[in-house]
C-alpha atoms as a PDB file:
ATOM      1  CA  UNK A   1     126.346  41.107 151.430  1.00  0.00           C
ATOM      2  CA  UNK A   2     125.866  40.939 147.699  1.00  0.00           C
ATOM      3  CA  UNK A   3     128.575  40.992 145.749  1.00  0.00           C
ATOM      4  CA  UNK A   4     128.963  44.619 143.934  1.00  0.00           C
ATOM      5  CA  UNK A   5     127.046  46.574 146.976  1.00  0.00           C
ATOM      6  CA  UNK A   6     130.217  48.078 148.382  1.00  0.00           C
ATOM      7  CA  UNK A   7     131.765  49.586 144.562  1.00  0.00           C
ATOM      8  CA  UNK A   8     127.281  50.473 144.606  1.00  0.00           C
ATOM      9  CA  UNK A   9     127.569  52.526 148.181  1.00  0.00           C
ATOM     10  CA  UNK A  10     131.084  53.622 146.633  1.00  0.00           C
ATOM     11  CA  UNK A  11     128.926  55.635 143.729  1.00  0.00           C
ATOM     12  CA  UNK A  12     126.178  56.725 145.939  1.00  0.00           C
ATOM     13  CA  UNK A  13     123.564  53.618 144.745  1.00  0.00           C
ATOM     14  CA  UNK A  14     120.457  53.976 147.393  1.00  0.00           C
ATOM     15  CA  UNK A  15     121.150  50.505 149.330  1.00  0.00           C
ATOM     16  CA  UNK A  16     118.941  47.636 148.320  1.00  0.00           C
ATOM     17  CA  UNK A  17     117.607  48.716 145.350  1.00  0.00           C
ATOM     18  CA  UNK A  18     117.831  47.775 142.298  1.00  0.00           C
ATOM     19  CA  UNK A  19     120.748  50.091 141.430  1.00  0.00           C
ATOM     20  CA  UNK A  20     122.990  48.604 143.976  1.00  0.00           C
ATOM     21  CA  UNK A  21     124.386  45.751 141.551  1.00  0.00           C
ATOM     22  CA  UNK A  22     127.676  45.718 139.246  1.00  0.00           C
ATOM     23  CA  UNK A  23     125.611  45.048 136.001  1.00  0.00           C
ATOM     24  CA  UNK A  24     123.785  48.990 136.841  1.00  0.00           C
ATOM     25  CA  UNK A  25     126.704  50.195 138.243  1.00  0.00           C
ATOM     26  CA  UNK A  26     128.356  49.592 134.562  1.00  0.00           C
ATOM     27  CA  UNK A  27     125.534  50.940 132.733  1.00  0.00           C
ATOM     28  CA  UNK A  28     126.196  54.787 134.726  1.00  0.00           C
ATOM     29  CA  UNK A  29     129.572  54.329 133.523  1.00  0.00           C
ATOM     30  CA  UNK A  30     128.643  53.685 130.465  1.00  0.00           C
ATOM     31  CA  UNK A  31     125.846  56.230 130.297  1.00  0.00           C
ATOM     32  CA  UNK A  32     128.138  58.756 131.456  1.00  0.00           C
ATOM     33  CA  UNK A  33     131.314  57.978 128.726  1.00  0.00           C
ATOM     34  CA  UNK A  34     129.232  57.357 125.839  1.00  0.00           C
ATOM     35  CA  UNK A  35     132.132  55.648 124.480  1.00  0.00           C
ATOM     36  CA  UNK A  36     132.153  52.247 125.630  1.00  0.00           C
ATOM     37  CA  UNK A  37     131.143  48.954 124.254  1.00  0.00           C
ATOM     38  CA  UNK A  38     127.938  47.615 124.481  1.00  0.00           C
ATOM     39  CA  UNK A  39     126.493  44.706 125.381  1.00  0.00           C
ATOM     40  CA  UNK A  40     125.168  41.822 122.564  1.00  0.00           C
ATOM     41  CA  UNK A  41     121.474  42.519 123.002  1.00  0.00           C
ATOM     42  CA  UNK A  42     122.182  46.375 122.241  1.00  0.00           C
ATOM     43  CA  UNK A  43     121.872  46.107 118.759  1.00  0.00           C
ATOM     44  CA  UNK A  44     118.951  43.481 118.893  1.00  0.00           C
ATOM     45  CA  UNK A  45     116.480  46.031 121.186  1.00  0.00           C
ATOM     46  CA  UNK A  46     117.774  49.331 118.669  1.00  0.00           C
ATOM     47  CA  UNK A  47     116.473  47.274 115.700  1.00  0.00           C
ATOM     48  CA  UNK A  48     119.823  46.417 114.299  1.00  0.00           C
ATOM     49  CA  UNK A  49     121.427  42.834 113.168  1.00  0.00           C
ATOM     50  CA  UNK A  50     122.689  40.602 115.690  1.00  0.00           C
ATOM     51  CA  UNK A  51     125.420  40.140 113.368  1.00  0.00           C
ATOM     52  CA  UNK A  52     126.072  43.687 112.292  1.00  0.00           C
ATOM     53  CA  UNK A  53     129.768  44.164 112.351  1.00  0.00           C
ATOM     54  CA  UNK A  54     130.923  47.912 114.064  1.00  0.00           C
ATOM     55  CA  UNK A  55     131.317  51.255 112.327  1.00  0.00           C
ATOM     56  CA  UNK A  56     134.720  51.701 111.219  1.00  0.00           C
ATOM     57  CA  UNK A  57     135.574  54.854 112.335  1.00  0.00           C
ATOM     58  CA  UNK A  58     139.271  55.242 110.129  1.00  0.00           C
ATOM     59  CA  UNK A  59     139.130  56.829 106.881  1.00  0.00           C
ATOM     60  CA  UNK A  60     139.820  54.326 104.090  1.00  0.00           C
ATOM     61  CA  UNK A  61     142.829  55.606 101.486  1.00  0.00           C
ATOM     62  CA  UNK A  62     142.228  58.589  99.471  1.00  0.00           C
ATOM     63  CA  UNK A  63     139.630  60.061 101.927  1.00  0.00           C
ATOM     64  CA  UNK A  64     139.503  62.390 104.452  1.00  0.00           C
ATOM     65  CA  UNK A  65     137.836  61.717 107.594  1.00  0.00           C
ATOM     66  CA  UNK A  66     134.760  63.470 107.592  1.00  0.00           C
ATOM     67  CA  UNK A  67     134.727  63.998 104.239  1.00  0.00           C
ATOM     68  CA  UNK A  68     131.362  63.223 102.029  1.00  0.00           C
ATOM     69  CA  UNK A  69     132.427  59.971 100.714  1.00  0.00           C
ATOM     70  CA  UNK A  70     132.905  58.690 104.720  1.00  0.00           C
ATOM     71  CA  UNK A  71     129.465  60.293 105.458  1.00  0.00           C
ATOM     72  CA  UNK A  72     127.794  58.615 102.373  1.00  0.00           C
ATOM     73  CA  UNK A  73     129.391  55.152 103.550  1.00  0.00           C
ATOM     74  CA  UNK A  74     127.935  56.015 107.250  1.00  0.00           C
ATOM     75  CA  UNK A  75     124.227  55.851 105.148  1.00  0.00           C
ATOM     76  CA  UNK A  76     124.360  52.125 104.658  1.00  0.00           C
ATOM     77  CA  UNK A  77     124.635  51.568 108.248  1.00  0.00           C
ATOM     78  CA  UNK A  78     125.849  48.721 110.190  1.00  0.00           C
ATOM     79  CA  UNK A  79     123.856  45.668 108.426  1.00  0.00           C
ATOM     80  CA  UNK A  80     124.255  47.302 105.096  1.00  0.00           C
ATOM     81  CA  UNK A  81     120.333  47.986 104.269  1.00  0.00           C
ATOM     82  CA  UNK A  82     119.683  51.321 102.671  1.00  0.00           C
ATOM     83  CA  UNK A  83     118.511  53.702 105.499  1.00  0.00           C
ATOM     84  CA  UNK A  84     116.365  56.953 104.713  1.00  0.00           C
ATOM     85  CA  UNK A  85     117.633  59.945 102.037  1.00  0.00           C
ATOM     86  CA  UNK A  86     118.001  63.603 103.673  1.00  0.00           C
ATOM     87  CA  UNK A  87     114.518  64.345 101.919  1.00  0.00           C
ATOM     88  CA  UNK A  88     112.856  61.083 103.858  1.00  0.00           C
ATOM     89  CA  UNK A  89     114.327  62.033 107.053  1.00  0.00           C
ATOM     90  CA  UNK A  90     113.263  64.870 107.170  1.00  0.00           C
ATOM     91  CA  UNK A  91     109.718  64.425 106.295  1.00  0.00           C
ATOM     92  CA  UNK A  92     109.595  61.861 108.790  1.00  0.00           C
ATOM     93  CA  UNK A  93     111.193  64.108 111.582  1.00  0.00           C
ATOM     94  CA  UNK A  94     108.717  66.775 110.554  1.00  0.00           C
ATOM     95  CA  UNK A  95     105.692  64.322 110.757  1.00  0.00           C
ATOM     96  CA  UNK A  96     107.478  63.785 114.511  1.00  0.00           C
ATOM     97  CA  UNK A  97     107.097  67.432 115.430  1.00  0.00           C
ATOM     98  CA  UNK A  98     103.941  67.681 114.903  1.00  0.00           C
ATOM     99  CA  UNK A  99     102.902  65.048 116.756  1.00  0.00           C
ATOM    100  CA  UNK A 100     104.998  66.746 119.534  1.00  0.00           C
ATOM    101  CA  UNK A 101     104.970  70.526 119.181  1.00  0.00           C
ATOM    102  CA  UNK A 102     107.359  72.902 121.275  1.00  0.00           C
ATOM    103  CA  UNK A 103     109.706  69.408 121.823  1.00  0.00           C
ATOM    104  CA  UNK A 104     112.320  71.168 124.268  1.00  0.00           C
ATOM    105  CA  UNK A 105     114.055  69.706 126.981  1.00  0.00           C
ATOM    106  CA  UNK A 106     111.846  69.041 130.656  1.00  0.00           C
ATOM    107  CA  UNK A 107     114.700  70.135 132.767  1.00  0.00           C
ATOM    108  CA  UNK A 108     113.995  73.255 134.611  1.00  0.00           C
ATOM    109  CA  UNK A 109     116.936  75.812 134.555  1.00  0.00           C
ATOM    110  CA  UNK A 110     117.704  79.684 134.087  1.00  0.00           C
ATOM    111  CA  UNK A 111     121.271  79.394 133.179  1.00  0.00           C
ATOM    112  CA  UNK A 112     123.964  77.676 131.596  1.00  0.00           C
ATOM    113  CA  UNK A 113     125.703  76.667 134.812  1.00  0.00           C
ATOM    114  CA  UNK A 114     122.321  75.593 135.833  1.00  0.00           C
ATOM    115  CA  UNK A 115     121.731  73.377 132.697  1.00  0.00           C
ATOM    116  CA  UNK A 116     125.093  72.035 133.152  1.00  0.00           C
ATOM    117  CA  UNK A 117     124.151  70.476 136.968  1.00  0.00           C
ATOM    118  CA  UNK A 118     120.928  69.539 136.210  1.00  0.00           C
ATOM    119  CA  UNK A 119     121.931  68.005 133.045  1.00  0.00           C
ATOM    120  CA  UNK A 120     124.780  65.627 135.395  1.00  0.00           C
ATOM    121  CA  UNK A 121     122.338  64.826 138.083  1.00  0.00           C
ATOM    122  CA  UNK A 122     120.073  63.957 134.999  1.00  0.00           C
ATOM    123  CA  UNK A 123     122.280  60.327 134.569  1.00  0.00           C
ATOM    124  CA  UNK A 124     120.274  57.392 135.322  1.00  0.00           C
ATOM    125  CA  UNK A 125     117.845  59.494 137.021  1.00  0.00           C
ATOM    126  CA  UNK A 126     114.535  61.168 135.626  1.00  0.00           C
ATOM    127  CA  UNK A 127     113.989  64.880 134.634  1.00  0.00           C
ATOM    128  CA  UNK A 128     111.360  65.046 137.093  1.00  0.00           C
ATOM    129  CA  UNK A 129     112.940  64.277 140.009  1.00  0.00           C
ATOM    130  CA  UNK A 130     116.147  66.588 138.849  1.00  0.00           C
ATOM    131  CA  UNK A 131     114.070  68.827 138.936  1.00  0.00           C
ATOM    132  CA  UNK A 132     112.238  68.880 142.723  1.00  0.00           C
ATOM    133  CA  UNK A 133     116.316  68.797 143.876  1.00  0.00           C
ATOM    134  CA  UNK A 134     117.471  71.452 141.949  1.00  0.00           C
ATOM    135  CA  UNK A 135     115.258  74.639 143.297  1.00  0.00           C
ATOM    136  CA  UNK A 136     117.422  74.137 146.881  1.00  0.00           C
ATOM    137  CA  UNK A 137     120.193  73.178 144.988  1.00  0.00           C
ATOM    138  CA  UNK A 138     120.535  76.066 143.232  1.00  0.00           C
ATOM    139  CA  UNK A 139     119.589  78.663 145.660  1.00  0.00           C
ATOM    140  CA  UNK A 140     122.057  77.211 148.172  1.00  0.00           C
ATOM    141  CA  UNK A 141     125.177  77.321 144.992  1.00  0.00           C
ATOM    142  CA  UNK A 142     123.878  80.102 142.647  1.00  0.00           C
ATOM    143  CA  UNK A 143     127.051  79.314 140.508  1.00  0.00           C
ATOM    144  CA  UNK A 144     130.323  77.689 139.968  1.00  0.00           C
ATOM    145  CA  UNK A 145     132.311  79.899 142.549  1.00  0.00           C
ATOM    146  CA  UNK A 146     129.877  78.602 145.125  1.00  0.00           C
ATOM    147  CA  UNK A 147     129.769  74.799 144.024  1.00  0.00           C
ATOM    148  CA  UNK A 148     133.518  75.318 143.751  1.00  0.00           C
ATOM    149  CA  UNK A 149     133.918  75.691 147.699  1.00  0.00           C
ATOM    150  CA  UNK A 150     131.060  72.935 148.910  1.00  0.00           C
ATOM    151  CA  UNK A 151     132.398  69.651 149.883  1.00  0.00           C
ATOM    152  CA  UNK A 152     130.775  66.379 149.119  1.00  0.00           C
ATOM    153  CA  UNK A 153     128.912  65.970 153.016  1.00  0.00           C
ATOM    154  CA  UNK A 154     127.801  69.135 152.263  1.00  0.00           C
ATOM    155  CA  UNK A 155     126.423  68.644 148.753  1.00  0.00           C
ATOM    156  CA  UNK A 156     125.392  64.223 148.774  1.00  0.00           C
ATOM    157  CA  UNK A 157     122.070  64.501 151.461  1.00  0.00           C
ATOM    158  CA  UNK A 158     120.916  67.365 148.736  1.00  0.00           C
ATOM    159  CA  UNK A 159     121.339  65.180 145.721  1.00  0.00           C
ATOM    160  CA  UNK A 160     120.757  61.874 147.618  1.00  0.00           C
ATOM    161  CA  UNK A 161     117.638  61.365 145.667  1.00  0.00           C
ATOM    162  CA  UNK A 162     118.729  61.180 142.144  1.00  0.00           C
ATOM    163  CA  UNK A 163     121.104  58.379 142.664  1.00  0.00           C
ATOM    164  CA  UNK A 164     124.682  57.367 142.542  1.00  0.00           C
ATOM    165  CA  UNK A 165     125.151  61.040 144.773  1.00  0.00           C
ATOM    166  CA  UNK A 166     128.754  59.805 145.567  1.00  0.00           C
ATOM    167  CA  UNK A 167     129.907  60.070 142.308  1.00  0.00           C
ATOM    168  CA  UNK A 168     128.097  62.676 140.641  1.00  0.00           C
ATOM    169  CA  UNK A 169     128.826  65.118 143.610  1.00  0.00           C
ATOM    170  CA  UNK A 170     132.493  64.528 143.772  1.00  0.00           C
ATOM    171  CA  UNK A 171     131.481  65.134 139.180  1.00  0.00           C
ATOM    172  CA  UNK A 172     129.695  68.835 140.114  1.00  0.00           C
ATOM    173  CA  UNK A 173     132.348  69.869 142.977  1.00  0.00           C
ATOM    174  CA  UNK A 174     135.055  68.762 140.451  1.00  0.00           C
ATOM    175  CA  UNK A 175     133.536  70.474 137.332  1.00  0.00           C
ATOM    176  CA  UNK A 176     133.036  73.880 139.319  1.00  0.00           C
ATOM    177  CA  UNK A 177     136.578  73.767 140.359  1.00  0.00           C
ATOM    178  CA  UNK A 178     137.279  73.285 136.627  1.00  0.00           C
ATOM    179  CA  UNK A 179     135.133  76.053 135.518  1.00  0.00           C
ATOM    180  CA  UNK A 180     136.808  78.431 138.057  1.00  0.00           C
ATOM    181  CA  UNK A 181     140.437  77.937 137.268  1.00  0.00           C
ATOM    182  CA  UNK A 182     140.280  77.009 133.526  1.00  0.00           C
ATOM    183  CA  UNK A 183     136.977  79.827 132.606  1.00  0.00           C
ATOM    184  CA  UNK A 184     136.177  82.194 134.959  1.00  0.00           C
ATOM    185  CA  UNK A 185     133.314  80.948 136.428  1.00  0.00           C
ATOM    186  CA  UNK A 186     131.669  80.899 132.785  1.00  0.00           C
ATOM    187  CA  UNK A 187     130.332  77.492 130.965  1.00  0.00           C
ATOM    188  CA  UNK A 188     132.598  77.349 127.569  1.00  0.00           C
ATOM    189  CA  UNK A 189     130.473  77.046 124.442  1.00  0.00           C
ATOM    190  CA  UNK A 190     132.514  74.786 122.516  1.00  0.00           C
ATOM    191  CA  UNK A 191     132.101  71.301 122.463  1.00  0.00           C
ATOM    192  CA  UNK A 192     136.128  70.762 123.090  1.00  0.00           C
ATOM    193  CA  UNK A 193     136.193  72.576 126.104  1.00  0.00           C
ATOM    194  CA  UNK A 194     132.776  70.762 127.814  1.00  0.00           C
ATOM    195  CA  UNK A 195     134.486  67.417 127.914  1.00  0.00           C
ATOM    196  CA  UNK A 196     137.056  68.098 129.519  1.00  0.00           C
ATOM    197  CA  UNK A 197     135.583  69.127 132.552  1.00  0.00           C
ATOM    198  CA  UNK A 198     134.796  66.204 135.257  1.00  0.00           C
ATOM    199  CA  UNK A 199     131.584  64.598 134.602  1.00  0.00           C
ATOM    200  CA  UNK A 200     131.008  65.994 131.040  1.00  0.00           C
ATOM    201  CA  UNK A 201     130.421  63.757 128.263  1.00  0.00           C
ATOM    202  CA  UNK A 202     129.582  64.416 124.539  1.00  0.00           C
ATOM    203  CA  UNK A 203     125.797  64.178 125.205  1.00  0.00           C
ATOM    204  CA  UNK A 204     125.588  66.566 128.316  1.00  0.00           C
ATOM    205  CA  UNK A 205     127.453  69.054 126.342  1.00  0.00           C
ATOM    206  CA  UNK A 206     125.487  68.825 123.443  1.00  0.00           C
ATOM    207  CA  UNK A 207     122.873  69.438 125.781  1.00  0.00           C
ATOM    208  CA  UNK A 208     124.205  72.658 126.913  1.00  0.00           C
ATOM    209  CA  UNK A 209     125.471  73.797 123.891  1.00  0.00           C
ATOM    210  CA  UNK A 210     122.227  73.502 121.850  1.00  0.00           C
ATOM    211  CA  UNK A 211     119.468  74.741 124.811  1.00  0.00           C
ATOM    212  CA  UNK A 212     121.227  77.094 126.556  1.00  0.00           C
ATOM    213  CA  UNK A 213     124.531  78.458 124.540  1.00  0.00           C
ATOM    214  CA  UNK A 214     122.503  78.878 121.246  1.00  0.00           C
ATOM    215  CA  UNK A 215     124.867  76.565 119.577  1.00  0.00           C
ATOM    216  CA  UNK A 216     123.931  73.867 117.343  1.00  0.00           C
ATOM    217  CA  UNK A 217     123.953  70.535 118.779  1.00  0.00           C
ATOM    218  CA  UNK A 218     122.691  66.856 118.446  1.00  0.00           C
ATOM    219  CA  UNK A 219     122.156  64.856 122.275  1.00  0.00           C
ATOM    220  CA  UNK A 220     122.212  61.582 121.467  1.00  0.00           C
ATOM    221  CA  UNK A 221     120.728  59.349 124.545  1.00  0.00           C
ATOM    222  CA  UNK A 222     119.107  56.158 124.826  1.00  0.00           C
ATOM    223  CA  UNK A 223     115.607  57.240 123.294  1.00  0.00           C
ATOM    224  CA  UNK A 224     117.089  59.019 120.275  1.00  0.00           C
ATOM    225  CA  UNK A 225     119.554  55.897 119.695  1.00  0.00           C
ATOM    226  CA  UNK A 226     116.033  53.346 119.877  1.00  0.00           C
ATOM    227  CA  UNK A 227     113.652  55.721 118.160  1.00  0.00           C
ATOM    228  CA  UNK A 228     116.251  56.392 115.094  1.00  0.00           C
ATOM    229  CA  UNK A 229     116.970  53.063 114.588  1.00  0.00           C
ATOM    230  CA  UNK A 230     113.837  51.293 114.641  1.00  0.00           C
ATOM    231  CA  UNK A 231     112.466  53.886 112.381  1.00  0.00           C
ATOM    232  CA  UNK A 232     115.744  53.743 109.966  1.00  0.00           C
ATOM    233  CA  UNK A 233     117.110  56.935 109.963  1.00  0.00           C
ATOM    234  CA  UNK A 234     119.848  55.951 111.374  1.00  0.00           C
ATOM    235  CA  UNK A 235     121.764  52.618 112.324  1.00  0.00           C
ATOM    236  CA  UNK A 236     124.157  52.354 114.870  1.00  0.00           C
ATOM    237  CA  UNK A 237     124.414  51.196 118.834  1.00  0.00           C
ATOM    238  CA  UNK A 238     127.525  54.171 119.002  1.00  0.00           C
ATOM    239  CA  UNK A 239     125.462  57.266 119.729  1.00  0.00           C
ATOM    240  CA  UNK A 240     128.430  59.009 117.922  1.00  0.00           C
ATOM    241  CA  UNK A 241     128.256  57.661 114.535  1.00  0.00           C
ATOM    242  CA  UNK A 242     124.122  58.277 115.571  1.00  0.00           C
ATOM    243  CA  UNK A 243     124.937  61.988 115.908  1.00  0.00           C
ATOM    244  CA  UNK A 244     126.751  62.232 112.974  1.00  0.00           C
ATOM    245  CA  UNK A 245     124.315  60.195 110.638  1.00  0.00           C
ATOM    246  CA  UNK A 246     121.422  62.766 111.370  1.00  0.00           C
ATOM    247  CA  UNK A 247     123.696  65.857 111.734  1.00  0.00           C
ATOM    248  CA  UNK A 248     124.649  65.279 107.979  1.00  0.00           C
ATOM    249  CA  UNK A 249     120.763  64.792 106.787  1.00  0.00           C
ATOM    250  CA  UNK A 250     119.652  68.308 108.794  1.00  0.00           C
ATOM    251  CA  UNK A 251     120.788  71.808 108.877  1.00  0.00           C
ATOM    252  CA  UNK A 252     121.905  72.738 112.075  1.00  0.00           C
ATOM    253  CA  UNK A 253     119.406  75.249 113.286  1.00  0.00           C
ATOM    254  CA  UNK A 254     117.109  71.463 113.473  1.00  0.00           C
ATOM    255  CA  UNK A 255     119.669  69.637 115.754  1.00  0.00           C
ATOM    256  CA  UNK A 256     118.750  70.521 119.264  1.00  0.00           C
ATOM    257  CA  UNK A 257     114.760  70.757 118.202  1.00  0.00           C
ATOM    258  CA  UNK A 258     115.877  66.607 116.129  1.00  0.00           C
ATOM    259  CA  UNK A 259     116.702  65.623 119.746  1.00  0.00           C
ATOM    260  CA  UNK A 260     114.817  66.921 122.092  1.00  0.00           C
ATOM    261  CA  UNK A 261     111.144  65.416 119.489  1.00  0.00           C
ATOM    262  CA  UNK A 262     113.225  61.842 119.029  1.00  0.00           C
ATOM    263  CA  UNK A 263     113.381  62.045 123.272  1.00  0.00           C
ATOM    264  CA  UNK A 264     109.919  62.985 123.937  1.00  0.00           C
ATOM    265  CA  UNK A 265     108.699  60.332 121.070  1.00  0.00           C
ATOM    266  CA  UNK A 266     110.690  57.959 123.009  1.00  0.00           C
ATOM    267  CA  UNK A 267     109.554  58.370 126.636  1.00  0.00           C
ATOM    268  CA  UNK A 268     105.829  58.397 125.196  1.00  0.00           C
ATOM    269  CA  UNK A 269     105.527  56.762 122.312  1.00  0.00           C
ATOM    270  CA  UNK A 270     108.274  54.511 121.122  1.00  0.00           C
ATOM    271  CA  UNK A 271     108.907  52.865 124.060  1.00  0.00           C
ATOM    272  CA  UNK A 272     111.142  50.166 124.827  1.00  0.00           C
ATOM    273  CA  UNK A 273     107.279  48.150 124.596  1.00  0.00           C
ATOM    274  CA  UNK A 274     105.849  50.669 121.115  1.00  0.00           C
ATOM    275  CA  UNK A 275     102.405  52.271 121.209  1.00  0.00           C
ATOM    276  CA  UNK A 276     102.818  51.910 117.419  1.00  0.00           C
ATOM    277  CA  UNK A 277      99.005  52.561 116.917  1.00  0.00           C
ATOM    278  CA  UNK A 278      99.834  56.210 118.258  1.00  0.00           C
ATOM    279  CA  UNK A 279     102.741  56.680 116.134  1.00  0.00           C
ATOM    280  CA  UNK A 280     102.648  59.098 113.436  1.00  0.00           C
ATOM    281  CA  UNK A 281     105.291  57.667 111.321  1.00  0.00           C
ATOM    282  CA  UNK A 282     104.310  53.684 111.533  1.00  0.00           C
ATOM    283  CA  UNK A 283     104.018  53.288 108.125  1.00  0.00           C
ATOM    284  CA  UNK A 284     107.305  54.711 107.238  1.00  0.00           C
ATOM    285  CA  UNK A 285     108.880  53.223 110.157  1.00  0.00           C
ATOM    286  CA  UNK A 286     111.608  50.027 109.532  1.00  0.00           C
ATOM    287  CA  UNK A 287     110.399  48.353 112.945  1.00  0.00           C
ATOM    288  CA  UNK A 288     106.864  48.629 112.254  1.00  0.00           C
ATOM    289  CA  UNK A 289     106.911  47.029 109.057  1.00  0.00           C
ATOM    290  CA  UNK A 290     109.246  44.217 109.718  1.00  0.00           C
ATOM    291  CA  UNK A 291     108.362  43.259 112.965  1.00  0.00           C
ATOM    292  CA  UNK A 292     105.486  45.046 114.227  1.00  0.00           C
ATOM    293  CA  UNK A 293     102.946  44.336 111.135  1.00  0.00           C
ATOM    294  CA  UNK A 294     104.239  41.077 109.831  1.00  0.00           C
ATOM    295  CA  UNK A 295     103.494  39.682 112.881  1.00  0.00           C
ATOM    296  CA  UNK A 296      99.742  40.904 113.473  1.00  0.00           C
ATOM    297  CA  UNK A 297      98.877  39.545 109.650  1.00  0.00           C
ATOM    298  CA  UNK A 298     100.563  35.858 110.606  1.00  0.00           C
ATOM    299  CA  UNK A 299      98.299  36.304 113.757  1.00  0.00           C
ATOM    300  CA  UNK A 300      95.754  37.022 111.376  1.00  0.00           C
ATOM    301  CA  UNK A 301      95.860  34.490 108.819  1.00  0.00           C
ATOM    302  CA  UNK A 302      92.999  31.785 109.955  1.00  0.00           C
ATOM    303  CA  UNK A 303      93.987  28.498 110.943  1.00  0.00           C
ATOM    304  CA  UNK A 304      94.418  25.402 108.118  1.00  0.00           C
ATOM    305  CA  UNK A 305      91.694  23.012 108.443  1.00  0.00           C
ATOM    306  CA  UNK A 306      92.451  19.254 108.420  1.00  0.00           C
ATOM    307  CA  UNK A 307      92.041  17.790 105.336  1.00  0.00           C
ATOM    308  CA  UNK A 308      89.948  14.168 104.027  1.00  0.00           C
ATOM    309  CA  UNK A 309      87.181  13.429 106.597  1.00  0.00           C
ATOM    310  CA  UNK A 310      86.985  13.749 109.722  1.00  0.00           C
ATOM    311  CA  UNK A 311      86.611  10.677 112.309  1.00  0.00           C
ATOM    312  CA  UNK A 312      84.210  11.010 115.234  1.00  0.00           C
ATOM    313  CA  UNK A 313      85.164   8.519 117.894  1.00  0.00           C
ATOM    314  CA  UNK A 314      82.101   6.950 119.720  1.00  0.00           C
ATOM    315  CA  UNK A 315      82.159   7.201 123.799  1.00  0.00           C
ATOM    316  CA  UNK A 316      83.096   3.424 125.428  1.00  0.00           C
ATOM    317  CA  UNK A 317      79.980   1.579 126.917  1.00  0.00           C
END
């Protein structure tokens, strides 16, 4: 047996593939916390300095933590290079909506309880196949007084598919329970009260809160974190000193809509491999012009010819 694939089984990881290891099993943890450390390469694959040193997150003396002087420090970013003014962002981020108009988020849902599950079955999974589970799903548990009584045999063969169904269904049975004894039934629309409940982190309530609680919010996931970064609106591997960098450049009523066009540009554009040719910010974009361009001129450049004369050698007889 491989060493990790009984703590894999333990969190639901479909047996022999390539989820079933400790390294993935980490990520979800990760993914699902927000708050944890990440590894060396992070920074390198965002577009930041190897040697970047972290964020510090305390207030120096004589300012208040959140105050404008802490968010104007938070614009130098981690490696100290000037990233983009308010008015650059923006133009940039509008230049991104237009490339993808009506940016909202692919998951399919009615409510906010429904938003809420979908959005938790959503960790390392894909919104597609969320969303061919959730139509049984949610006609079987039509809301958190019904996912409050299932048990996890019940609920695991239904959400099998999107991985790691051990965990996240012990996350959903858990958060109903919450919901029920702590809310009424009813989602909370404040940030404070989302992460407490069982399975919630800062980005799946952001999630929530912006598309289906009508209140402002920034999601912060992997895409956002690459796409902001490379193009320099933001630097930082901590997708909450990310949130904050672009929350203080926009007015709220852009948050959610900020998101949900960084995502999209992500998954089709900016991928982890760019289609930088099909990117309607290239030439404004940090990674383009440092890494992406300066490369295809060296490749350019002819090649140096020998110099004096040249010597023919004459075949053997």
């Amino acid at each position: 047996m491989r060493p990790g694939s009984n703590a894999a089984a333990a969190l639901g990881a479909p047996p022999g593939s390539q989820g079933a290891t400790t390294e993935n099993i980490g990520q979800y943890l990760r993914e699902e916390q927000r708050r944890e450390a990440r590894g060396p390469n992070a920074a390198a694959a965002l577009g930041c300095r190897r040697d970047a040193a972290p964020v510090e997150r305390r207030p120096q003396r004589g300012r208040r933590a959140g105050g404008p002087e802490c968010r104007r420090d938070l614009r130098h970013g981690l490696s100290g290079r000037r990233m983009k003014t308010s008015r650059e962002t923006r133009a940039i981020l509008d230049s991104l909506e237009a490339q993808h108009p009506g940016a909202d988020t692919e998951l399919h849902y009615t409510t906010a309880f429904q938003l809420l599950v979908a959005t938790i079955l959503s960790a390392q999974s894909t919104d597609a196949r969320v969303n061919m589970v959730t139509p049984a799903l949610f006609k079987r548990y039509r809301d958190a007084r019904a996912l409050s009584k299932a048990t996890t045999a019940a609920l695991e063969p239904q959400i099998h598919s999107t991985g790691f169904f051990r965990a996240k269904s012990k996350s959903l049975i858990g958060m109903a329970q919450a919901l029920v004894k702590d809310h009424g039934g009813a989602v909370p629309a404040s940030m404070e009260a989302l992460i407490e409940l069982p399975g919630v982190g800062r980005k799946t309530a952001n999630v929530v809160l912006g598309h289906a609680l009508g209140v402002p919010g920034l999601p912060v996931d992997r895409h956002v974190l690459r796409v902001a970064n490379r193009i320099g609106v933001a630097e930082s591997d901590d997708p909450v000193v990310v949130e904050q960098q672009l929350c203080d450049v926009l007015p709220p009523e852009r948050w959610t809509r900020t998101s949900d066009t960084l995502i999209l540009h992500g998954r089709r554009i900016c991928r982890p491999k760019p289609l930088c040719d099909q990117c309607n910010v290239r030439d404004d974009c940090d990674f383009y012009r440092t890494s992406v361009a300066r490369v295809r001129v060296r490749r350019a450049k002819p090649a140096r010819q020998a110099s004096g004369p040249t010597r023919i050698r004459t075949p053997r007889r």
